[in-house]
PDB file of N, CA and C in Angstrom:
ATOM      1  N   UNK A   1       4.567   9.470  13.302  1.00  0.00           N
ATOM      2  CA  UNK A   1       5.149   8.137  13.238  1.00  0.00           C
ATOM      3  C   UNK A   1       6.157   8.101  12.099  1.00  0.00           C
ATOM      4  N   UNK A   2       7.441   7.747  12.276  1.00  0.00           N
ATOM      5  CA  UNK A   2       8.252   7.499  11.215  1.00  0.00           C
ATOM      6  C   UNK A   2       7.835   6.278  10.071  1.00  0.00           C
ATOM      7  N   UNK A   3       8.349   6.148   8.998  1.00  0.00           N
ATOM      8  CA  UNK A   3       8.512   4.819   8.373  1.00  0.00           C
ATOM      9  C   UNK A   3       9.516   4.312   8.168  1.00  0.00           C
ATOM     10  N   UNK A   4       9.790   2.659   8.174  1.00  0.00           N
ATOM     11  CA  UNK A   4      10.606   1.903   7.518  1.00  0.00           C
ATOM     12  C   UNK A   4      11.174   2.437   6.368  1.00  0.00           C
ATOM     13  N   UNK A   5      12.644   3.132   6.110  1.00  0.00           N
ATOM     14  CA  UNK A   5      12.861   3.802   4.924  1.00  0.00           C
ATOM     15  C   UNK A   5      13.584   2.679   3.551  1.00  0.00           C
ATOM     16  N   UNK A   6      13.822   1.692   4.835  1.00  0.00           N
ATOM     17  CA  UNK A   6      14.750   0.546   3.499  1.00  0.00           C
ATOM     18  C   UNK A   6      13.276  -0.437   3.093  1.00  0.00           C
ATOM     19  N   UNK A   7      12.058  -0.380   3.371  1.00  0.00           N
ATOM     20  CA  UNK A   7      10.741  -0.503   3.007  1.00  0.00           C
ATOM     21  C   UNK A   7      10.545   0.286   1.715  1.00  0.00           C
ATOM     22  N   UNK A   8      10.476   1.820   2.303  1.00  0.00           N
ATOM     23  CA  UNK A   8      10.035   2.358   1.091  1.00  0.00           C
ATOM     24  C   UNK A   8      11.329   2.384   0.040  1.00  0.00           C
ATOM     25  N   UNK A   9      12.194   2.342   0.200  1.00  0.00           N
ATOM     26  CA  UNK A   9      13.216   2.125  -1.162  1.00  0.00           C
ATOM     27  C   UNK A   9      12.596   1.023  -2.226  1.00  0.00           C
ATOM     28  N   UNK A  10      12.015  -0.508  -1.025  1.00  0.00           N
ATOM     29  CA  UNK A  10      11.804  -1.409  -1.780  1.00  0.00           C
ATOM     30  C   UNK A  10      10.911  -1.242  -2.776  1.00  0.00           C
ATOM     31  N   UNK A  11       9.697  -0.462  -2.007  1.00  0.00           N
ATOM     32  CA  UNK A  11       8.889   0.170  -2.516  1.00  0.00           C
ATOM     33  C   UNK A  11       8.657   0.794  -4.333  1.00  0.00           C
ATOM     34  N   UNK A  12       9.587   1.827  -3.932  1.00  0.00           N
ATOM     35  CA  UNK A  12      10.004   2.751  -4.909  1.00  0.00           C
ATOM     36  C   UNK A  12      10.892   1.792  -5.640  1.00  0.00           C
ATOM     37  N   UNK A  13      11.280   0.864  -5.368  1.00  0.00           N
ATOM     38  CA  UNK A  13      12.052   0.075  -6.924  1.00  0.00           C
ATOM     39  C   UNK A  13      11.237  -0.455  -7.403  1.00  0.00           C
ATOM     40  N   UNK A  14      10.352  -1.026  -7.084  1.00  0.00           N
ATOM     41  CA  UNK A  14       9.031  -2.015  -7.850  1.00  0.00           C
ATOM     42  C   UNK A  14       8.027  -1.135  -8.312  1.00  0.00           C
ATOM     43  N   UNK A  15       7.408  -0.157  -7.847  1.00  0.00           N
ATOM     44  CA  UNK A  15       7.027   1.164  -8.648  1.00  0.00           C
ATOM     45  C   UNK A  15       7.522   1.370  -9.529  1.00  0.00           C
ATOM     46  N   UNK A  16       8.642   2.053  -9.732  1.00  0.00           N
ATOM     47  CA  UNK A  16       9.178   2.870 -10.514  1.00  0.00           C
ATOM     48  C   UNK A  16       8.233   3.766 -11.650  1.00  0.00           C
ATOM     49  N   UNK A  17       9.105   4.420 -12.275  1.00  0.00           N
ATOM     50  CA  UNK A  17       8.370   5.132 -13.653  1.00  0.00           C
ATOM     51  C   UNK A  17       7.979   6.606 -13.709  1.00  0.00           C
ATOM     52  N   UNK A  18       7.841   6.765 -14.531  1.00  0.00           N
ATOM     53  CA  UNK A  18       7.372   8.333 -14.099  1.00  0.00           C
ATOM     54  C   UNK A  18       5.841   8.758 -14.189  1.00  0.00           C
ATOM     55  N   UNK A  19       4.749   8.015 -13.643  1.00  0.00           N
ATOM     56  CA  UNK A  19       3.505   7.969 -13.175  1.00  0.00           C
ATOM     57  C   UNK A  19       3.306   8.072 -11.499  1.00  0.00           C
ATOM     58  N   UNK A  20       4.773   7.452 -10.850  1.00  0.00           N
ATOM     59  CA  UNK A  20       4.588   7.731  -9.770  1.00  0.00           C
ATOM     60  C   UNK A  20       5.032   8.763  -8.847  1.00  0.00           C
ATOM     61  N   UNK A  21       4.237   8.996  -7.624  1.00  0.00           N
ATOM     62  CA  UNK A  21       4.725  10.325  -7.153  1.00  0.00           C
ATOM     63  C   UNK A  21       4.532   9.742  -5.534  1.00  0.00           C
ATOM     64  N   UNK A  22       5.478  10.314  -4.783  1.00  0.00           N
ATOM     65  CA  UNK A  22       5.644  10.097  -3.729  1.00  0.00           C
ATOM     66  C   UNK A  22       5.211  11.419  -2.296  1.00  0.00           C
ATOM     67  N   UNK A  23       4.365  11.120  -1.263  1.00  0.00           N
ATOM     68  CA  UNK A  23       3.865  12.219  -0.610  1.00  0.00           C
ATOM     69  C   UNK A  23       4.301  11.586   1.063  1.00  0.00           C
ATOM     70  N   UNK A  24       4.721  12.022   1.662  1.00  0.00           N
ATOM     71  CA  UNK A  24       4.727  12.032   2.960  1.00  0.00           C
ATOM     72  C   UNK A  24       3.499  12.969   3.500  1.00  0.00           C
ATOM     73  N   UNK A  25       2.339  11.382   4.213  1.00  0.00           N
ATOM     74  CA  UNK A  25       1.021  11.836   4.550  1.00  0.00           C
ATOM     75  C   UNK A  25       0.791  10.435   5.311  1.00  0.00           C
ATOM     76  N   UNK A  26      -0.066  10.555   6.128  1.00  0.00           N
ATOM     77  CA  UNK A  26      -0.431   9.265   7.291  1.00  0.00           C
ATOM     78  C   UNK A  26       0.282   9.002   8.309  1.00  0.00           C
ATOM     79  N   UNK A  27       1.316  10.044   8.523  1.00  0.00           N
ATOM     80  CA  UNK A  27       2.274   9.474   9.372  1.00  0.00           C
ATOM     81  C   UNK A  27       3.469   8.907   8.751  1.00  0.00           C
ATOM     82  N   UNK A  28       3.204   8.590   7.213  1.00  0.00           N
ATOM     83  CA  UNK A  28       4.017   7.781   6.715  1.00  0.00           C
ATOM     84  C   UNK A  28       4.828   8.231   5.185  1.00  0.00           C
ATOM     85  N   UNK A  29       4.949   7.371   4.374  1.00  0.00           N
ATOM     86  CA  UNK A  29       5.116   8.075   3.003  1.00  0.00           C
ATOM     87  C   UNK A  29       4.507   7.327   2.085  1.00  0.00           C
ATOM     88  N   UNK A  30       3.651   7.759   1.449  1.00  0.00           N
ATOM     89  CA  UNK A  30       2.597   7.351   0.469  1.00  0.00           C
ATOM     90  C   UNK A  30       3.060   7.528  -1.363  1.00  0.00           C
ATOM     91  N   UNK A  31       2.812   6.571  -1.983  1.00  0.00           N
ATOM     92  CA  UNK A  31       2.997   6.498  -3.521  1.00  0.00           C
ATOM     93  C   UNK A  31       1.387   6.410  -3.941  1.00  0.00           C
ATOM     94  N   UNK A  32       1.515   7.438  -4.415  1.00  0.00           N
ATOM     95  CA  UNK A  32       0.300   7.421  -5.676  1.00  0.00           C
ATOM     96  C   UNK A  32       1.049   7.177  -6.949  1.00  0.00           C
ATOM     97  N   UNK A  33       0.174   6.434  -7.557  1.00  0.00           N
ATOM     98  CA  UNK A  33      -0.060   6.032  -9.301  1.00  0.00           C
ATOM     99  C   UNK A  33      -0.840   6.874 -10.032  1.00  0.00           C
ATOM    100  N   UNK A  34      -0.418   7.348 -11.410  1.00  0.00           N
ATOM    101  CA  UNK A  34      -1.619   8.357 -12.112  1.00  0.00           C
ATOM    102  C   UNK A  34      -2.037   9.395 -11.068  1.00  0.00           C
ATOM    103  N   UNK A  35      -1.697   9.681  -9.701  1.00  0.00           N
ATOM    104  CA  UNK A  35      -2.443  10.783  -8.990  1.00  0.00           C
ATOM    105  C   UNK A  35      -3.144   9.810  -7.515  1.00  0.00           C
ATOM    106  N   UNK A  36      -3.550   8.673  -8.361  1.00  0.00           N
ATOM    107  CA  UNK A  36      -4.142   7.991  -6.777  1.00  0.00           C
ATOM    108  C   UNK A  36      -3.713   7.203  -6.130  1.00  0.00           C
ATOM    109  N   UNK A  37      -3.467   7.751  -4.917  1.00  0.00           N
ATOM    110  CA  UNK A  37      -2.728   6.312  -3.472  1.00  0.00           C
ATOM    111  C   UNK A  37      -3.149   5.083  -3.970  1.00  0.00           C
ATOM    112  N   UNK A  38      -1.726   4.291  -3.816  1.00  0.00           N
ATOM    113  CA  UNK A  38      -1.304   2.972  -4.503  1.00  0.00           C
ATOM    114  C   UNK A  38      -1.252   2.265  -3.224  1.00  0.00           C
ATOM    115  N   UNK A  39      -0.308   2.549  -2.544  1.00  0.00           N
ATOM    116  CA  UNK A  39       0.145   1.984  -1.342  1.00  0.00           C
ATOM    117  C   UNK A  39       1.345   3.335  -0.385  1.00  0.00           C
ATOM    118  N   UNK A  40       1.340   3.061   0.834  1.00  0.00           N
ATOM    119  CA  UNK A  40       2.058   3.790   1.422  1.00  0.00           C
ATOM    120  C   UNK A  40       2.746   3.145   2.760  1.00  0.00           C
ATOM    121  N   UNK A  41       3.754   3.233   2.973  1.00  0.00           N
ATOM    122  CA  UNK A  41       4.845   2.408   4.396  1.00  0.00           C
ATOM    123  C   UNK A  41       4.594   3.776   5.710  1.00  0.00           C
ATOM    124  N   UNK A  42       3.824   2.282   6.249  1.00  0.00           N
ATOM    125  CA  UNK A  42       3.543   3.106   7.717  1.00  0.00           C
ATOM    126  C   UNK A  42       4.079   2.892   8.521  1.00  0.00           C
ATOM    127  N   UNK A  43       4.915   3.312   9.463  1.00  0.00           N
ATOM    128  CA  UNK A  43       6.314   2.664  10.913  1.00  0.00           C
ATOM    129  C   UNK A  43       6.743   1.277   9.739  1.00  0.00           C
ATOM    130  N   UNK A  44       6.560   0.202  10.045  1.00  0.00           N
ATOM    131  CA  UNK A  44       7.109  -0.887   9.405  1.00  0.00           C
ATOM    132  C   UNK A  44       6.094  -1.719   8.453  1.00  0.00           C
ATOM    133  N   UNK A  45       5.464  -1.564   8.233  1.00  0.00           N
ATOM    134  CA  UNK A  45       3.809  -1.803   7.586  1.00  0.00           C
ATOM    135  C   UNK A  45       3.703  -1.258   6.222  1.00  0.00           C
ATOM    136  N   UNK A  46       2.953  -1.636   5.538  1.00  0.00           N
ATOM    137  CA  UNK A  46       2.318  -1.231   4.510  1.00  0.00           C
ATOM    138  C   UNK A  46       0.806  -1.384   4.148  1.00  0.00           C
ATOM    139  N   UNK A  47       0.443  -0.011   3.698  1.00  0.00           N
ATOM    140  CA  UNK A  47      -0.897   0.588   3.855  1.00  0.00           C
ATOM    141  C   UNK A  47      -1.094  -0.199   2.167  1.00  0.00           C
ATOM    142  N   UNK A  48      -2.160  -0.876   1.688  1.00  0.00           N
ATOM    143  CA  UNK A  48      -2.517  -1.254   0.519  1.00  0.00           C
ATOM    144  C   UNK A  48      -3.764  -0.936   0.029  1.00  0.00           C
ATOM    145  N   UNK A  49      -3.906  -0.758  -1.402  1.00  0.00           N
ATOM    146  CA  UNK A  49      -4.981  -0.372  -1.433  1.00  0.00           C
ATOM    147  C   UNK A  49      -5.473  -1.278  -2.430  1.00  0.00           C
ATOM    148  N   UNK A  50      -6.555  -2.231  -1.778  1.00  0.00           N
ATOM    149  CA  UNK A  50      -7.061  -3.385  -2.707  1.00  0.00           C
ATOM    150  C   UNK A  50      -8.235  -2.945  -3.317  1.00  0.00           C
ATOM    151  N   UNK A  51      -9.056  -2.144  -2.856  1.00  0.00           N
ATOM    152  CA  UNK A  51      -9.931  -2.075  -3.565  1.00  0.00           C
ATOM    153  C   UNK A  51     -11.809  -2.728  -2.481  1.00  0.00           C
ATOM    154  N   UNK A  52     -12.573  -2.227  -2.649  1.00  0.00           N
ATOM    155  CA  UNK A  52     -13.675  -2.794  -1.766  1.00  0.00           C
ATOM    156  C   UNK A  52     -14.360  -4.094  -1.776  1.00  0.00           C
ATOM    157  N   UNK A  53     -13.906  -4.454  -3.164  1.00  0.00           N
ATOM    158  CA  UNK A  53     -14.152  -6.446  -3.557  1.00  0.00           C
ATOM    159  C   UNK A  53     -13.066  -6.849  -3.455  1.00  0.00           C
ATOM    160  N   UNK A  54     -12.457  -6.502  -2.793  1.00  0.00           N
ATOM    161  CA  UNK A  54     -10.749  -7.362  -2.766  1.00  0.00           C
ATOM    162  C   UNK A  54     -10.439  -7.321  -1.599  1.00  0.00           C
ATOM    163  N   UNK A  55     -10.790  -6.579  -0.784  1.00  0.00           N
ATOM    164  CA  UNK A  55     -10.641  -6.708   0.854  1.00  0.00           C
ATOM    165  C   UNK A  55     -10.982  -8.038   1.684  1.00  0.00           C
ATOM    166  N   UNK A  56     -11.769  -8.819   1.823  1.00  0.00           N
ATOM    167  CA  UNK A  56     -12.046  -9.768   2.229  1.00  0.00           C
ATOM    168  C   UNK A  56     -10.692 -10.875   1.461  1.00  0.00           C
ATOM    169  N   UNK A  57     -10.460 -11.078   0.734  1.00  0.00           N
ATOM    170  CA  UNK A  57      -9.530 -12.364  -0.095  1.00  0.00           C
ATOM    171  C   UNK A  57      -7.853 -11.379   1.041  1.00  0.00           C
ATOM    172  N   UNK A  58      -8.193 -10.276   0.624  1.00  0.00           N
ATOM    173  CA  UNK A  58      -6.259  -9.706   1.294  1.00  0.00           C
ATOM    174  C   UNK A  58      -6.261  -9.745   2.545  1.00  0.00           C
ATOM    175  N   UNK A  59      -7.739  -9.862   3.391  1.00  0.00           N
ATOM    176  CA  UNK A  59      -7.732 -10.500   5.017  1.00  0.00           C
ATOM    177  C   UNK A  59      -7.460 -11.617   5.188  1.00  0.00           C
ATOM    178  N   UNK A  60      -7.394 -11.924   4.582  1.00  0.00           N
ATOM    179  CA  UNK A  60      -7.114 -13.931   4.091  1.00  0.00           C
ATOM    180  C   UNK A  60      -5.957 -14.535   4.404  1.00  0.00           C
ATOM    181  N   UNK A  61      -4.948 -13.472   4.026  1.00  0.00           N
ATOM    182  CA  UNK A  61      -3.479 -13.778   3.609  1.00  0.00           C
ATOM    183  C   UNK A  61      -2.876 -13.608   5.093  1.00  0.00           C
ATOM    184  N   UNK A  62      -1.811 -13.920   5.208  1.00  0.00           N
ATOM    185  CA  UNK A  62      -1.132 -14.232   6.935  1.00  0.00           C
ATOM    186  C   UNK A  62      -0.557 -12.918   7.018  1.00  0.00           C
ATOM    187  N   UNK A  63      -0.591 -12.405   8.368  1.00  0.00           N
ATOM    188  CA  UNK A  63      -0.315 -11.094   8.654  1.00  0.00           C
ATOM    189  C   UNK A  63      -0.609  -9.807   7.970  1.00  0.00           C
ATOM    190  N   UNK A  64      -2.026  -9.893   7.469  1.00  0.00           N
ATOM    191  CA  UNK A  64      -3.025  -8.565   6.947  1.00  0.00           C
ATOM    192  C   UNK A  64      -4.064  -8.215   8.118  1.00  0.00           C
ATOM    193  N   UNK A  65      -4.136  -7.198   8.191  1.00  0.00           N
ATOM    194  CA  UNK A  65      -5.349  -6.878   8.604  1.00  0.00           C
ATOM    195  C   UNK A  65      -6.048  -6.105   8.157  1.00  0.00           C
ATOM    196  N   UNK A  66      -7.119  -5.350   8.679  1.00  0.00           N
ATOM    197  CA  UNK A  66      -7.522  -3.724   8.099  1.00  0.00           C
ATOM    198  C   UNK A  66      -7.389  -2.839   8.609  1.00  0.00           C
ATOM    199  N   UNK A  67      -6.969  -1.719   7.537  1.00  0.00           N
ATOM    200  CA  UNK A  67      -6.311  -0.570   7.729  1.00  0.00           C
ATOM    201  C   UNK A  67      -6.973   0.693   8.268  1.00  0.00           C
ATOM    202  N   UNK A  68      -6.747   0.801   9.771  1.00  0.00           N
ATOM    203  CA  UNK A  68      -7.361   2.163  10.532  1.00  0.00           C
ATOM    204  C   UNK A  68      -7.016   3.063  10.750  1.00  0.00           C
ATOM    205  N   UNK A  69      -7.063   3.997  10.794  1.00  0.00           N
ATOM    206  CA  UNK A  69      -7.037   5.756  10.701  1.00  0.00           C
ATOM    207  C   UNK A  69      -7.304   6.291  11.765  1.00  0.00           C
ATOM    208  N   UNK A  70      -7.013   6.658  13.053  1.00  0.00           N
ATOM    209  CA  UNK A  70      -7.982   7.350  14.258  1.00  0.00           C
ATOM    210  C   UNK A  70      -8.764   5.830  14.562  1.00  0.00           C
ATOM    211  N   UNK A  71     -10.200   6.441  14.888  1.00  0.00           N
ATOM    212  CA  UNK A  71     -11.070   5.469  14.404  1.00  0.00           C
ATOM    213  C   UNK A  71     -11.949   4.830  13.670  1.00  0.00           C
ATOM    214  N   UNK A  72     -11.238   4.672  12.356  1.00  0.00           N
ATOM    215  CA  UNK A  72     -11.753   4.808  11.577  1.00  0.00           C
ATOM    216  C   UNK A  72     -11.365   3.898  10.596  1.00  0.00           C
ATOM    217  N   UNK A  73     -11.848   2.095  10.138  1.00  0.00           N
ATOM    218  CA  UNK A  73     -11.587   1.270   9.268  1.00  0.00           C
ATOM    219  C   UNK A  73     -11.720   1.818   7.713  1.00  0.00           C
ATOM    220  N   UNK A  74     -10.438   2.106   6.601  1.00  0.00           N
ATOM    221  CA  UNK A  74     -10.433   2.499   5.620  1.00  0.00           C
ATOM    222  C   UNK A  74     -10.859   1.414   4.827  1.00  0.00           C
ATOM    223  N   UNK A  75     -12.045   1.820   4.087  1.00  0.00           N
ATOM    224  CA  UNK A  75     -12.329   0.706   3.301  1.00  0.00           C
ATOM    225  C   UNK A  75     -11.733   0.511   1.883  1.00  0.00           C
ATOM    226  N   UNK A  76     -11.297  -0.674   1.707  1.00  0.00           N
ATOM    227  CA  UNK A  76     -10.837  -1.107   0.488  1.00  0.00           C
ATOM    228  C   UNK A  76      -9.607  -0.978   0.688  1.00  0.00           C
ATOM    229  N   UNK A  77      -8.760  -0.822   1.748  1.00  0.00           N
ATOM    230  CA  UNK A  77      -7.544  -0.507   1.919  1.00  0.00           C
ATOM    231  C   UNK A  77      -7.174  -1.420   3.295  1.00  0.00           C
ATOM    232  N   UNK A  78      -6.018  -2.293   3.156  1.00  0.00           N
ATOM    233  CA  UNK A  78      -5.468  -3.703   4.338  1.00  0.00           C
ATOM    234  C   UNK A  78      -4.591  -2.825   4.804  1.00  0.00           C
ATOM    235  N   UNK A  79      -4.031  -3.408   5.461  1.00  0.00           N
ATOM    236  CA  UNK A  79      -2.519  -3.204   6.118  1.00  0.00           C
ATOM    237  C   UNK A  79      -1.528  -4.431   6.297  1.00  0.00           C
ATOM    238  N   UNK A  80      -0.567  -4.663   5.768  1.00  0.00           N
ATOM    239  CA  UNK A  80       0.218  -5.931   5.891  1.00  0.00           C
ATOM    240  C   UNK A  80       1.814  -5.343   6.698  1.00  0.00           C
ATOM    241  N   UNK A  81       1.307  -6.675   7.603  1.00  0.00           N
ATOM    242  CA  UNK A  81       2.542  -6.214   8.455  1.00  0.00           C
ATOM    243  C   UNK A  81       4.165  -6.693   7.922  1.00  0.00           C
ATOM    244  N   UNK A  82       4.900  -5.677   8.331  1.00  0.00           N
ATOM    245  CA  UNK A  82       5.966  -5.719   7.935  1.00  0.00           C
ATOM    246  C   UNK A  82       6.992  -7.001   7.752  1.00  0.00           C
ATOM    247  N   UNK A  83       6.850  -7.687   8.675  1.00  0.00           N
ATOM    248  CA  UNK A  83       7.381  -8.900   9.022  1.00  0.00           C
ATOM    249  C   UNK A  83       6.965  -9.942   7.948  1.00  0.00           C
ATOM    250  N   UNK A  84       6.018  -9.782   7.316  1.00  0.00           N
ATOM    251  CA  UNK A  84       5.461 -10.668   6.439  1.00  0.00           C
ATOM    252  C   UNK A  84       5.557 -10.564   4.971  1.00  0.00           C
ATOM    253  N   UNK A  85       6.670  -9.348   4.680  1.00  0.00           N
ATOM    254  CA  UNK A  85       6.983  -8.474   3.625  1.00  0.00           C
ATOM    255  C   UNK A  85       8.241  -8.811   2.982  1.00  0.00           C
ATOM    256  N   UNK A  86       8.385 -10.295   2.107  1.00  0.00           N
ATOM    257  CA  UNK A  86       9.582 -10.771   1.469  1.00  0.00           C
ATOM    258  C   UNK A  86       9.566 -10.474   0.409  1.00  0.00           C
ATOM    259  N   UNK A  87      10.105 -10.925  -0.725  1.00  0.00           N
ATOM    260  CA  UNK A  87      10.290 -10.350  -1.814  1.00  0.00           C
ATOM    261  C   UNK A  87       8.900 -10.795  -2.733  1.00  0.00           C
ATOM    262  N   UNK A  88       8.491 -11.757  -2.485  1.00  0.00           N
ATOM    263  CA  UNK A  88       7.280 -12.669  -3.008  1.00  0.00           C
ATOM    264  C   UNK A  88       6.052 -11.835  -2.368  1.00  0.00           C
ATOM    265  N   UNK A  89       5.957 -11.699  -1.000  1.00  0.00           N
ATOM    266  CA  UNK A  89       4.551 -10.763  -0.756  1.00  0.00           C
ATOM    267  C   UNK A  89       4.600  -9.240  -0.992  1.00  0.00           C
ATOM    268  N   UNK A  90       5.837  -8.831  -1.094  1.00  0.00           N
ATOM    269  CA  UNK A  90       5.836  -7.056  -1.588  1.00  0.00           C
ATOM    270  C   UNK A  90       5.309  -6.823  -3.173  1.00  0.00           C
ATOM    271  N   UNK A  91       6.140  -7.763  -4.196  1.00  0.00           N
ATOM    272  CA  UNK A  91       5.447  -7.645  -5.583  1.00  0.00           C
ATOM    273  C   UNK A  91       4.128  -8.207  -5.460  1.00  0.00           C
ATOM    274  N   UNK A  92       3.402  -8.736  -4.758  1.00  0.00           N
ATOM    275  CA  UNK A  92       2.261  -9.202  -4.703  1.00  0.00           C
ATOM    276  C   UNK A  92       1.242  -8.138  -4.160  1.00  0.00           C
ATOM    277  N   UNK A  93       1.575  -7.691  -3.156  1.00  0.00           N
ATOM    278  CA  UNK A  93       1.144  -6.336  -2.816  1.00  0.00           C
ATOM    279  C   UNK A  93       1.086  -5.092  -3.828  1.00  0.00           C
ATOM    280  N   UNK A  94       1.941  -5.024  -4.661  1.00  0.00           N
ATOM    281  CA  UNK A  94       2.473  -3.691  -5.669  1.00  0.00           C
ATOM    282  C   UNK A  94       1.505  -3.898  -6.687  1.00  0.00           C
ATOM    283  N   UNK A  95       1.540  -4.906  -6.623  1.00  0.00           N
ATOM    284  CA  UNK A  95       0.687  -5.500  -8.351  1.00  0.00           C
ATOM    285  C   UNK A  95      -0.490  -5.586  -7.647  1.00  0.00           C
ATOM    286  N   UNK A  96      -1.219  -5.840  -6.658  1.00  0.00           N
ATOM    287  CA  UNK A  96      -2.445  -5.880  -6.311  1.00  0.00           C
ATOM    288  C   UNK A  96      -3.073  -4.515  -6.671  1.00  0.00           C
ATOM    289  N   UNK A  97      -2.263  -3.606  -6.032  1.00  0.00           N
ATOM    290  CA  UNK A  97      -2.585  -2.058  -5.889  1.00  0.00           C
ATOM    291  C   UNK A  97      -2.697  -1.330  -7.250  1.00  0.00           C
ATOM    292  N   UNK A  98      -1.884  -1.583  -7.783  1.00  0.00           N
ATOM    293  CA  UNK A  98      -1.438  -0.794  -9.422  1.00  0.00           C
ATOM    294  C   UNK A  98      -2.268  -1.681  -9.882  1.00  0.00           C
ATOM    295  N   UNK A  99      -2.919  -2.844  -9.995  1.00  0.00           N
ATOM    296  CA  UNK A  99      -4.145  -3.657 -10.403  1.00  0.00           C
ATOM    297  C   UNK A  99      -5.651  -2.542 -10.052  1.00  0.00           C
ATOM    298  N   UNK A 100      -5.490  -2.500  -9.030  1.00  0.00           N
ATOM    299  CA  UNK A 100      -6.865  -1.690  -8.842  1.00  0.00           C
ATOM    300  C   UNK A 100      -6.489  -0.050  -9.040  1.00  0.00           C
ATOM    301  N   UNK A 101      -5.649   0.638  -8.671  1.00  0.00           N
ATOM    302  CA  UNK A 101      -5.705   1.946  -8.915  1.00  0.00           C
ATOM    303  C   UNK A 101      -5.443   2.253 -10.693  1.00  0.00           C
ATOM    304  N   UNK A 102      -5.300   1.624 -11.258  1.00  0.00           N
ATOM    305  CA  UNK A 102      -5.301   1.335 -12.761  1.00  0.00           C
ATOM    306  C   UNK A 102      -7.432   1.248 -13.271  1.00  0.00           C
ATOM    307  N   UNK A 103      -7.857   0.673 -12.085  1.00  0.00           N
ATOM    308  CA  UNK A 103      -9.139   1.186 -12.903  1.00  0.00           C
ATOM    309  C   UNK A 103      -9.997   2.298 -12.714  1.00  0.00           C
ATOM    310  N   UNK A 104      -9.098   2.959 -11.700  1.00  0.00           N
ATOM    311  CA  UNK A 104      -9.179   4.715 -11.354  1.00  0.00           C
ATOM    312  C   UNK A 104      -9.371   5.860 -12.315  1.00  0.00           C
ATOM    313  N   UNK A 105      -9.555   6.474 -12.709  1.00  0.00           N
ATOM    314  CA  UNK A 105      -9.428   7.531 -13.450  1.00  0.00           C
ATOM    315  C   UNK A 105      -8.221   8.609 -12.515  1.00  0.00           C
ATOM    316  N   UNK A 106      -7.216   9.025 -14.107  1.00  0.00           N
ATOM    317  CA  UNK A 106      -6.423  10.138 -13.278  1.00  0.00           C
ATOM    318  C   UNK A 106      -6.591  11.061 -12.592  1.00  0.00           C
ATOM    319  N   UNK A 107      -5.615  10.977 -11.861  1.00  0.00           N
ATOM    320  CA  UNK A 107      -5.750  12.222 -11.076  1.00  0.00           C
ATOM    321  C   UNK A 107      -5.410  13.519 -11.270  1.00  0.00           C
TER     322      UNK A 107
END
């Protein structure tokens, strides 16, 4: 599956820094923080990673769902659809993620 590439630009500007590293994996292209997946742009989507007490509140929000693999619901990790991805829900998304992969240990 390709990704949205003017996504991940957006991506990669609100990231920034040199903690982050970028992997094409999922089909898609994935940013890890410190070493651990932050978030990653899947076809037009973005893969998030909230965390396993934060999943329920980011199902909440309009056009999230949860994020599946095969068959397989990733826990602690939404999916927000693309369409729903303005400038207000992408930093909201970025900061959710770098919120929880911040209480990660490096990678």
């Amino acid at each position: 599956m390709a990704y949205d590439d003017t996504l991940a630009e957006r991506v990669r500007e609100r990231l920034g820094g040199e903690a982050v590293a970028e992997r094409k994996m999922f089909g898609g292209l994935s940013f890890l923080v410190h070493g651990n997946l932050a978030v990653a742009v899947s076809g037009d989507d973005l893969l998030v990673r909230v965390g396993p007490e934060g999943t329920k509140d980011a199902l909440a929000r309009p056009g999230v769902r949860p994020a599946v693999m095969g068959t397989r619901t990733m826990r602690g990790w939404v999916r927000a659809a693309g369409e729903t991805l303005d400038g207000t829900a992408l930093d909201h998304w970025i900061k959710t993620a770098r919120t929880y992969t911040a209480t990660l240990p490096p990678e």
